[in-house]
N, C-alpha and C. Protein backbone atom coordinates (compact mmCIF):
# COMPACT_ATOMS: atom_id res chain seq x y z
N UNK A 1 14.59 9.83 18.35
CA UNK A 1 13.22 9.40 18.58
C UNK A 1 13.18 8.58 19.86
N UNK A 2 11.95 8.67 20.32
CA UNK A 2 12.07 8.25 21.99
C UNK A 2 11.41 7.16 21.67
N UNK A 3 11.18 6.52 22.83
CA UNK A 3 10.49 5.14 22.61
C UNK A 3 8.80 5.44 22.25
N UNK A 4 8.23 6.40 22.77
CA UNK A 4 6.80 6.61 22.43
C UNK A 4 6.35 6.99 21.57
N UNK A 5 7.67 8.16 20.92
CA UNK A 5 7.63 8.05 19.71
C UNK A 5 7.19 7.32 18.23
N UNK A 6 8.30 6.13 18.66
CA UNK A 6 8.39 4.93 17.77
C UNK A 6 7.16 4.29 18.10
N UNK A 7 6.84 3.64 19.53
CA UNK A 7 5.65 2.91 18.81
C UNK A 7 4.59 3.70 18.81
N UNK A 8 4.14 5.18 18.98
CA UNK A 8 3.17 6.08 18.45
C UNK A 8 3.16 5.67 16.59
N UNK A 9 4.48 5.84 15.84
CA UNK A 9 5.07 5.45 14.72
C UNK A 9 4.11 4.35 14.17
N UNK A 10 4.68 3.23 15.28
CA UNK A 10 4.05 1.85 14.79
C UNK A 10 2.69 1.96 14.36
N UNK A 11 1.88 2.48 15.79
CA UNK A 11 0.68 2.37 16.10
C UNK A 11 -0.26 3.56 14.63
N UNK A 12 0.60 4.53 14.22
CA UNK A 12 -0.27 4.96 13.06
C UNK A 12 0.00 4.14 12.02
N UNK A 13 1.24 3.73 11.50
CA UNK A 13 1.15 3.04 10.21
C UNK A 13 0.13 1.46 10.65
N UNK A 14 0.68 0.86 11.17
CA UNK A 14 -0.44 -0.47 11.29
C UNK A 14 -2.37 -0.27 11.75
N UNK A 15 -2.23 1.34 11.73
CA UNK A 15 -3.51 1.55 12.20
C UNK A 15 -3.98 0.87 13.67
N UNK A 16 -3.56 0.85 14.49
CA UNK A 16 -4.33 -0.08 15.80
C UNK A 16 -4.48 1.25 16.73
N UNK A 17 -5.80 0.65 17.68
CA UNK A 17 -6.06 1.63 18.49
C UNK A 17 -5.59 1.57 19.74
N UNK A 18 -4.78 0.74 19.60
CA UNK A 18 -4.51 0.61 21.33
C UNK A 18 -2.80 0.30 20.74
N UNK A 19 -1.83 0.99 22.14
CA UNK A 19 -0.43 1.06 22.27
C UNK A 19 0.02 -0.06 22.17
N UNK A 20 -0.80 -0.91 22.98
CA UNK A 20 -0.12 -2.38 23.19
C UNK A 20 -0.42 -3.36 22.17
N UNK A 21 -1.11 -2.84 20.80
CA UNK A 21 -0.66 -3.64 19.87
C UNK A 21 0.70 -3.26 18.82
N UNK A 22 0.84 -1.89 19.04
CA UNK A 22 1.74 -1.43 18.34
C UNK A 22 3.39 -1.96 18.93
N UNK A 23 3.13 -2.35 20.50
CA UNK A 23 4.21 -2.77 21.13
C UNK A 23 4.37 -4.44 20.86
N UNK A 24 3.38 -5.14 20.85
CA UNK A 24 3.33 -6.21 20.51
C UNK A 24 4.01 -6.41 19.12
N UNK A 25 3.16 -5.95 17.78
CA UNK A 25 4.08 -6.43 17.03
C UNK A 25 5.39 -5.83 16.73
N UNK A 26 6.04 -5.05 17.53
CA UNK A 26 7.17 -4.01 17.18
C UNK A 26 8.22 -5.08 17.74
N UNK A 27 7.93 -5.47 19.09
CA UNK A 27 8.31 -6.98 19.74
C UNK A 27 8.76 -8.33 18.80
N UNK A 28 7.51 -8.41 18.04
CA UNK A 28 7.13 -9.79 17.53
C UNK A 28 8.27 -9.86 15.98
N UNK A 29 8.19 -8.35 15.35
CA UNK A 29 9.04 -8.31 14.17
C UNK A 29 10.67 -8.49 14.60
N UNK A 30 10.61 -7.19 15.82
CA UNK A 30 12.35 -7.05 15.86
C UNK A 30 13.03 -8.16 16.71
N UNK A 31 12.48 -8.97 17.17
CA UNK A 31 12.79 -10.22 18.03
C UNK A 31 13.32 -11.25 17.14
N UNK A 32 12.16 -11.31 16.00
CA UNK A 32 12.41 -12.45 15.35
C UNK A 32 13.68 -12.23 14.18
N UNK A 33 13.38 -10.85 14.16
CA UNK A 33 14.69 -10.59 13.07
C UNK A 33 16.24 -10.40 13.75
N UNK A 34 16.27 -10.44 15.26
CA UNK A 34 17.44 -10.52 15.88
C UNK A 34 17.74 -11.98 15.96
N UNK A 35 17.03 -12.84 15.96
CA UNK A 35 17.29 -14.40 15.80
C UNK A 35 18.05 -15.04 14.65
N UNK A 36 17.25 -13.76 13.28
CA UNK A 36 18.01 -14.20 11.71
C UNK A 36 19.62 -13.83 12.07
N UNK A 37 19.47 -12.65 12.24
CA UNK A 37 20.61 -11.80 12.69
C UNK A 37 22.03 -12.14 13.07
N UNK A 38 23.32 -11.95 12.80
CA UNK A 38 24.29 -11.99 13.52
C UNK A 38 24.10 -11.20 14.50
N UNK A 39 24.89 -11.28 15.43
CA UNK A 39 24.91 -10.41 16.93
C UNK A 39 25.38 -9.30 16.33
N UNK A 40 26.49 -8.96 15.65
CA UNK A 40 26.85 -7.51 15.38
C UNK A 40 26.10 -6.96 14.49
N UNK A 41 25.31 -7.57 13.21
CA UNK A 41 24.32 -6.48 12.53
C UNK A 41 23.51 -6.19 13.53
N UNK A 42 22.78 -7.15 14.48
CA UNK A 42 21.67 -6.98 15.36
C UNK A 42 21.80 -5.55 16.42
N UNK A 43 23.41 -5.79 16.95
CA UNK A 43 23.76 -4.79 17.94
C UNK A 43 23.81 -3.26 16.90
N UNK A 44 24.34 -3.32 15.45
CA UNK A 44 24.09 -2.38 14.82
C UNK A 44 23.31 -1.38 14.39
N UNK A 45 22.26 -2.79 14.21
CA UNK A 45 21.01 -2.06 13.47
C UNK A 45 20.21 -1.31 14.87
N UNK A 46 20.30 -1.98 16.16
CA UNK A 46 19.65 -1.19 17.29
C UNK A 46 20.34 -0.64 18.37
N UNK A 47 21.60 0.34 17.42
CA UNK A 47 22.01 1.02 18.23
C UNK A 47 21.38 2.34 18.39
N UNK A 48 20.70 2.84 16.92
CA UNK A 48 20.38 4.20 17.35
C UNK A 48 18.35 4.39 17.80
N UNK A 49 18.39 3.34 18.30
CA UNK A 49 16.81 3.11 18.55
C UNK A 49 16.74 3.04 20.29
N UNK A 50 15.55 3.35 20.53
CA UNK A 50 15.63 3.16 22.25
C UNK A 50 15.61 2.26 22.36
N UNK A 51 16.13 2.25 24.07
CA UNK A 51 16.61 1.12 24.82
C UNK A 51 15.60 0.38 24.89
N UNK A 52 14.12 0.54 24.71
CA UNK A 52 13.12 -0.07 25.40
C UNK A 52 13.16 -0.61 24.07
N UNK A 53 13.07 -0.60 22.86
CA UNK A 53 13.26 -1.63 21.70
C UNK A 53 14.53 -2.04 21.32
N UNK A 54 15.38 -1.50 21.40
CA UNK A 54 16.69 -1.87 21.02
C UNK A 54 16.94 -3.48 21.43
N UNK A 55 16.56 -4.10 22.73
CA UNK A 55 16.50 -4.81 23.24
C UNK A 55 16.03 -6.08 22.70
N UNK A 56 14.88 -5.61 21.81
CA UNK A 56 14.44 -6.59 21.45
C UNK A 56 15.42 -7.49 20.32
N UNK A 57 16.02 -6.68 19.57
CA UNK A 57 16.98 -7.42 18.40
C UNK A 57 18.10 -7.77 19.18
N UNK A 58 19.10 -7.04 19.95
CA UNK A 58 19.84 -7.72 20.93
C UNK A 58 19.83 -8.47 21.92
N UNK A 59 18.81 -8.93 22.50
CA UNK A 59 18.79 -10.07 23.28
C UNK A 59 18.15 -11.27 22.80
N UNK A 60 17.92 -10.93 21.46
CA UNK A 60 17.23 -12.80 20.75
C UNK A 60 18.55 -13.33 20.76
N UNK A 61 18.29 -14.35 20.77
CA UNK A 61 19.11 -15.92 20.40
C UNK A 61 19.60 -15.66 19.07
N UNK A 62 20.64 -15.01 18.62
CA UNK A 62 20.91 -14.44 17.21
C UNK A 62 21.92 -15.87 16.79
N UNK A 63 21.80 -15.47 15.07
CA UNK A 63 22.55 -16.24 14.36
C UNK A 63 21.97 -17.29 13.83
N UNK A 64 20.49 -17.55 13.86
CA UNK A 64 19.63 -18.58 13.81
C UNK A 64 19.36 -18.58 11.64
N UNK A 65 19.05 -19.55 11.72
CA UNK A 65 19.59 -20.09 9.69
C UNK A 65 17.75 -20.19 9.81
N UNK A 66 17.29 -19.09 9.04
CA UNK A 66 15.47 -19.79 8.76
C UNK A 66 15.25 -18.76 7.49
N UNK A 67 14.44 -19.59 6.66
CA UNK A 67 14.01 -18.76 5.39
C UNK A 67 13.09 -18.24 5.83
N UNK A 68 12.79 -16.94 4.96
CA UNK A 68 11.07 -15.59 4.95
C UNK A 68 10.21 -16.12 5.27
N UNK A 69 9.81 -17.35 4.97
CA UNK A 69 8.76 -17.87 5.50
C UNK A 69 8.72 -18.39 6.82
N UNK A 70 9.69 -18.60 7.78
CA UNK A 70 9.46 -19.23 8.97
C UNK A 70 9.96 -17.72 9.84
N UNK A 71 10.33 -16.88 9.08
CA UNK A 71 10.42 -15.32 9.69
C UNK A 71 9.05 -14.84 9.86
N UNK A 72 8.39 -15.05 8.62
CA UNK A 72 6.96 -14.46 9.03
C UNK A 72 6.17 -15.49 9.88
N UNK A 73 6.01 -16.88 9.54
CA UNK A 73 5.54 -17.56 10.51
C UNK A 73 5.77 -17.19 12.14
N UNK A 74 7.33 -17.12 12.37
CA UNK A 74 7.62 -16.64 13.97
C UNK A 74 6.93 -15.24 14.40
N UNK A 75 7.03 -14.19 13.30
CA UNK A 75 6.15 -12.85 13.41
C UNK A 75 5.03 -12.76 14.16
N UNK A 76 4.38 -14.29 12.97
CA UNK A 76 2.77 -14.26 12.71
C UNK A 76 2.10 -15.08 14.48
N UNK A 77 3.03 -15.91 14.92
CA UNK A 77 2.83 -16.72 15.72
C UNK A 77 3.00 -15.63 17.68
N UNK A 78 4.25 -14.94 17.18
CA UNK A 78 4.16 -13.61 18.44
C UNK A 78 3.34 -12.77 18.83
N UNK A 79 2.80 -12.25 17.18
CA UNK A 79 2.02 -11.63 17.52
C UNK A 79 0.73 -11.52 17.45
N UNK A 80 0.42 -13.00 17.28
CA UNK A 80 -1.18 -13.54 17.12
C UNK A 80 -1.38 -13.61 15.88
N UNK A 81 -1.52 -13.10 14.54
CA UNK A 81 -2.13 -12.85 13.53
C UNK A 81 -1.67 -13.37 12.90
N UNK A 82 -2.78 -13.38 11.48
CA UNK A 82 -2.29 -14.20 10.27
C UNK A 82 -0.74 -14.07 9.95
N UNK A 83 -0.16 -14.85 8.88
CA UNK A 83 0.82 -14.72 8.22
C UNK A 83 0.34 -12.89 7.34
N UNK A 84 -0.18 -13.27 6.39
CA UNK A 84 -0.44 -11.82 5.41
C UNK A 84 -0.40 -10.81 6.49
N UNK A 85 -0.72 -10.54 7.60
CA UNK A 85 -0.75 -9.41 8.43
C UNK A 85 0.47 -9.53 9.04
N UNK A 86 0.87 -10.42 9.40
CA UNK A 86 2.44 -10.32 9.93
C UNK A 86 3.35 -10.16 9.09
N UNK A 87 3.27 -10.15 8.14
CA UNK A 87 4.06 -9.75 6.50
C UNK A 87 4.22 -8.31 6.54
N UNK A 88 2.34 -7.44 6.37
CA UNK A 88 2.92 -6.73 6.19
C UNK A 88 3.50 -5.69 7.25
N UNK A 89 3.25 -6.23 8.94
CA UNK A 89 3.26 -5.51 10.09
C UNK A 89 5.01 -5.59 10.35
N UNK A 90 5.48 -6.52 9.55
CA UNK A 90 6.98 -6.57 9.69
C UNK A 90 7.34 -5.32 8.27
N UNK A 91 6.92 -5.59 7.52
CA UNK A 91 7.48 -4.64 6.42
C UNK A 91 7.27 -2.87 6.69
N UNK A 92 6.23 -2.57 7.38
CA UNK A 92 6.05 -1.43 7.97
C UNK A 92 6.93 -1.04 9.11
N UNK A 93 7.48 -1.97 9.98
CA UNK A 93 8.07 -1.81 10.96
C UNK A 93 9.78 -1.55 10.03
N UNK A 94 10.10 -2.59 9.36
CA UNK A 94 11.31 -2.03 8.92
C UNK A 94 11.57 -0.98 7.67
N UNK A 95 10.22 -0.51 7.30
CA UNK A 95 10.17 0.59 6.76
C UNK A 95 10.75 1.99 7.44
N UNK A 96 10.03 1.88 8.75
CA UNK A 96 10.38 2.80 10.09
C UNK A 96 11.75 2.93 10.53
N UNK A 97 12.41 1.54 10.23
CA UNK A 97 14.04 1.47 10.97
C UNK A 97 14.82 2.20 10.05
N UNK A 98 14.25 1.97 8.20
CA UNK A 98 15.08 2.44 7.77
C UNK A 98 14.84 4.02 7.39
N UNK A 99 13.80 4.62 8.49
CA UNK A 99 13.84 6.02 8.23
C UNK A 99 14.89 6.66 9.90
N UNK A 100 15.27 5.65 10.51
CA UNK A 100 15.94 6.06 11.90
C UNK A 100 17.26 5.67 12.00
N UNK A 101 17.40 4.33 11.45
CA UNK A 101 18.39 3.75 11.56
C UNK A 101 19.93 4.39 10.35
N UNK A 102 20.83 4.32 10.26
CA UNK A 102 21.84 4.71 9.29
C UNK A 102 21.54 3.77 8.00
N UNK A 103 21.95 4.54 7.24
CA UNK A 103 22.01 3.45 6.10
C UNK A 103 22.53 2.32 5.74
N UNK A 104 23.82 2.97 5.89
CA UNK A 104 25.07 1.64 6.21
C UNK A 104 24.79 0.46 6.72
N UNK A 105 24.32 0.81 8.02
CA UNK A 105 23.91 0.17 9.48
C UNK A 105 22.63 -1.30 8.72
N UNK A 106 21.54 -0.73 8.16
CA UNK A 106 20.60 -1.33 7.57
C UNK A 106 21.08 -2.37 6.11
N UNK A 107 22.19 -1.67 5.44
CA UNK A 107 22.18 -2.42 4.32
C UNK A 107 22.98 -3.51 4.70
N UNK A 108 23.98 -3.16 5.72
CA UNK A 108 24.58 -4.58 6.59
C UNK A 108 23.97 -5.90 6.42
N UNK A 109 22.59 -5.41 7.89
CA UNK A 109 21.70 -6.07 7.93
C UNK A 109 21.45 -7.22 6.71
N UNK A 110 20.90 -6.23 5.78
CA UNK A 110 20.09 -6.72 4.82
C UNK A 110 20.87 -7.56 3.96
N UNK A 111 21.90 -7.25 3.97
CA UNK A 111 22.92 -7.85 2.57
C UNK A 111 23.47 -9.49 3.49
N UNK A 112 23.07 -9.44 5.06
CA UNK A 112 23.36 -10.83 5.50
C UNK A 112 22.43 -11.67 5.06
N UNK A 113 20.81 -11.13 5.11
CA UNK A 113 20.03 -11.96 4.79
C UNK A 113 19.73 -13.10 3.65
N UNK A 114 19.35 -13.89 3.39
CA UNK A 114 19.23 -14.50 1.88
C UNK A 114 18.25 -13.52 1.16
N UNK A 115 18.32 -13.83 -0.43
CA UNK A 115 17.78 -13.52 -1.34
C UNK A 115 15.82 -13.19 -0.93
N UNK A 116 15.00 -14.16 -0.61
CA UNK A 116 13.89 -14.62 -0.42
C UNK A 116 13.63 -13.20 0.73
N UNK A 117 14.60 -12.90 1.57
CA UNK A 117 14.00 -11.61 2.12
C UNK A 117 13.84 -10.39 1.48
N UNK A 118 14.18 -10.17 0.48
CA UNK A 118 13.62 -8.71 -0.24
C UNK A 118 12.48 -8.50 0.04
N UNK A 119 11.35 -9.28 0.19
CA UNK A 119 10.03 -8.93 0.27
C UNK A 119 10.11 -8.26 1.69
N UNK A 120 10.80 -8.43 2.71
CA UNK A 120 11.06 -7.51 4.17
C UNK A 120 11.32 -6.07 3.42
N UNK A 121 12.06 -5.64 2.60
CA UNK A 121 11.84 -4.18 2.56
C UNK A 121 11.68 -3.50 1.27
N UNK A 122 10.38 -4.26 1.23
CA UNK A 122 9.39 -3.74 -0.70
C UNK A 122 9.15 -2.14 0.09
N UNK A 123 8.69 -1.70 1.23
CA UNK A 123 8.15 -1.10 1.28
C UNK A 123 9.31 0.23 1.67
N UNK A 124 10.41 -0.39 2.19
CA UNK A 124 11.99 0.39 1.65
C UNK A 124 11.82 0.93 0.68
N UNK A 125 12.12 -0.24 -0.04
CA UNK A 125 12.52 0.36 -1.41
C UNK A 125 11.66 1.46 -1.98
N UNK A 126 10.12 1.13 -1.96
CA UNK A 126 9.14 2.17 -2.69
C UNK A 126 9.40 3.47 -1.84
N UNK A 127 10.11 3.64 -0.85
CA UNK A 127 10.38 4.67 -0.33
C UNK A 127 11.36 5.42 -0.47
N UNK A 128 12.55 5.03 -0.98
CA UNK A 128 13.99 5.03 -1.20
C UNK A 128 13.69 5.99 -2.98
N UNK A 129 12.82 4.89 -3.44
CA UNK A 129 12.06 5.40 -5.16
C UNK A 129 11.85 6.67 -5.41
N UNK A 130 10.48 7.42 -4.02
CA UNK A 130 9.69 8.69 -3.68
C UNK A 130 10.98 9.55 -3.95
């Protein structure tokens, strides 16, 4: 998947009419989740994504200690919008990774996180369910 791809991707599930919101919060999610991140899940999880996003999880300030709530707060604060919309504009977005990304690669990720992040991939899971 190419980069226009993906945030074409973004831009239908979050519904927005314009590119540059779909780039904004695609930014605002995978930034902040490269911060939770160790450097090697981060470099993992965006290896098989384009360069023009990949970037975003590998060049945050990784390794950073913050509970779900100051994940969505940082979301909510990037990309302008409420918390509830940055909730669910992050959960859609890593809904997407985990239809691109490896499995392996993602459960890494996920299994670094604390407990309190499950709510990051409810919308995984109901997909994983289908």
């Amino acid at each position: 998947m190419n980069y226009k791809e993906f945030i074409g991707q973004v831009q239908h599930r979050l519904e927005y009419a314009q590119f540059g919101q779909a780039v904004r919060a695609t930014r605002a999610t995978l930034t902040t989740l490269g911060e939770r991140l160790h450097e090697g899940e981060a470099t993992d999880l965006a290896s098989p994504l384009p360069m023009e996003i990949d970037r975003y999880l590998t060049e945050a300030d990784s390794g950073q200690r913050f509970d779900y709530g100051e994940f969505v707060g940082r979301v909510a604060d990037r990309e302008d919008v409420d918390r509830p919309t940055a909730n669910y504009h992050a959960q859609q977005i890593v809904a997407l990774l985990a239809e691109i990304v490896p499995p392996g690669n993602l459960e890494k990720a996920r299994n670094q996180l604390p407990d309190d992040y499950e709510r990051l991939f409810e919308l995984t899971d109901l997909a994983a369910e289908e």
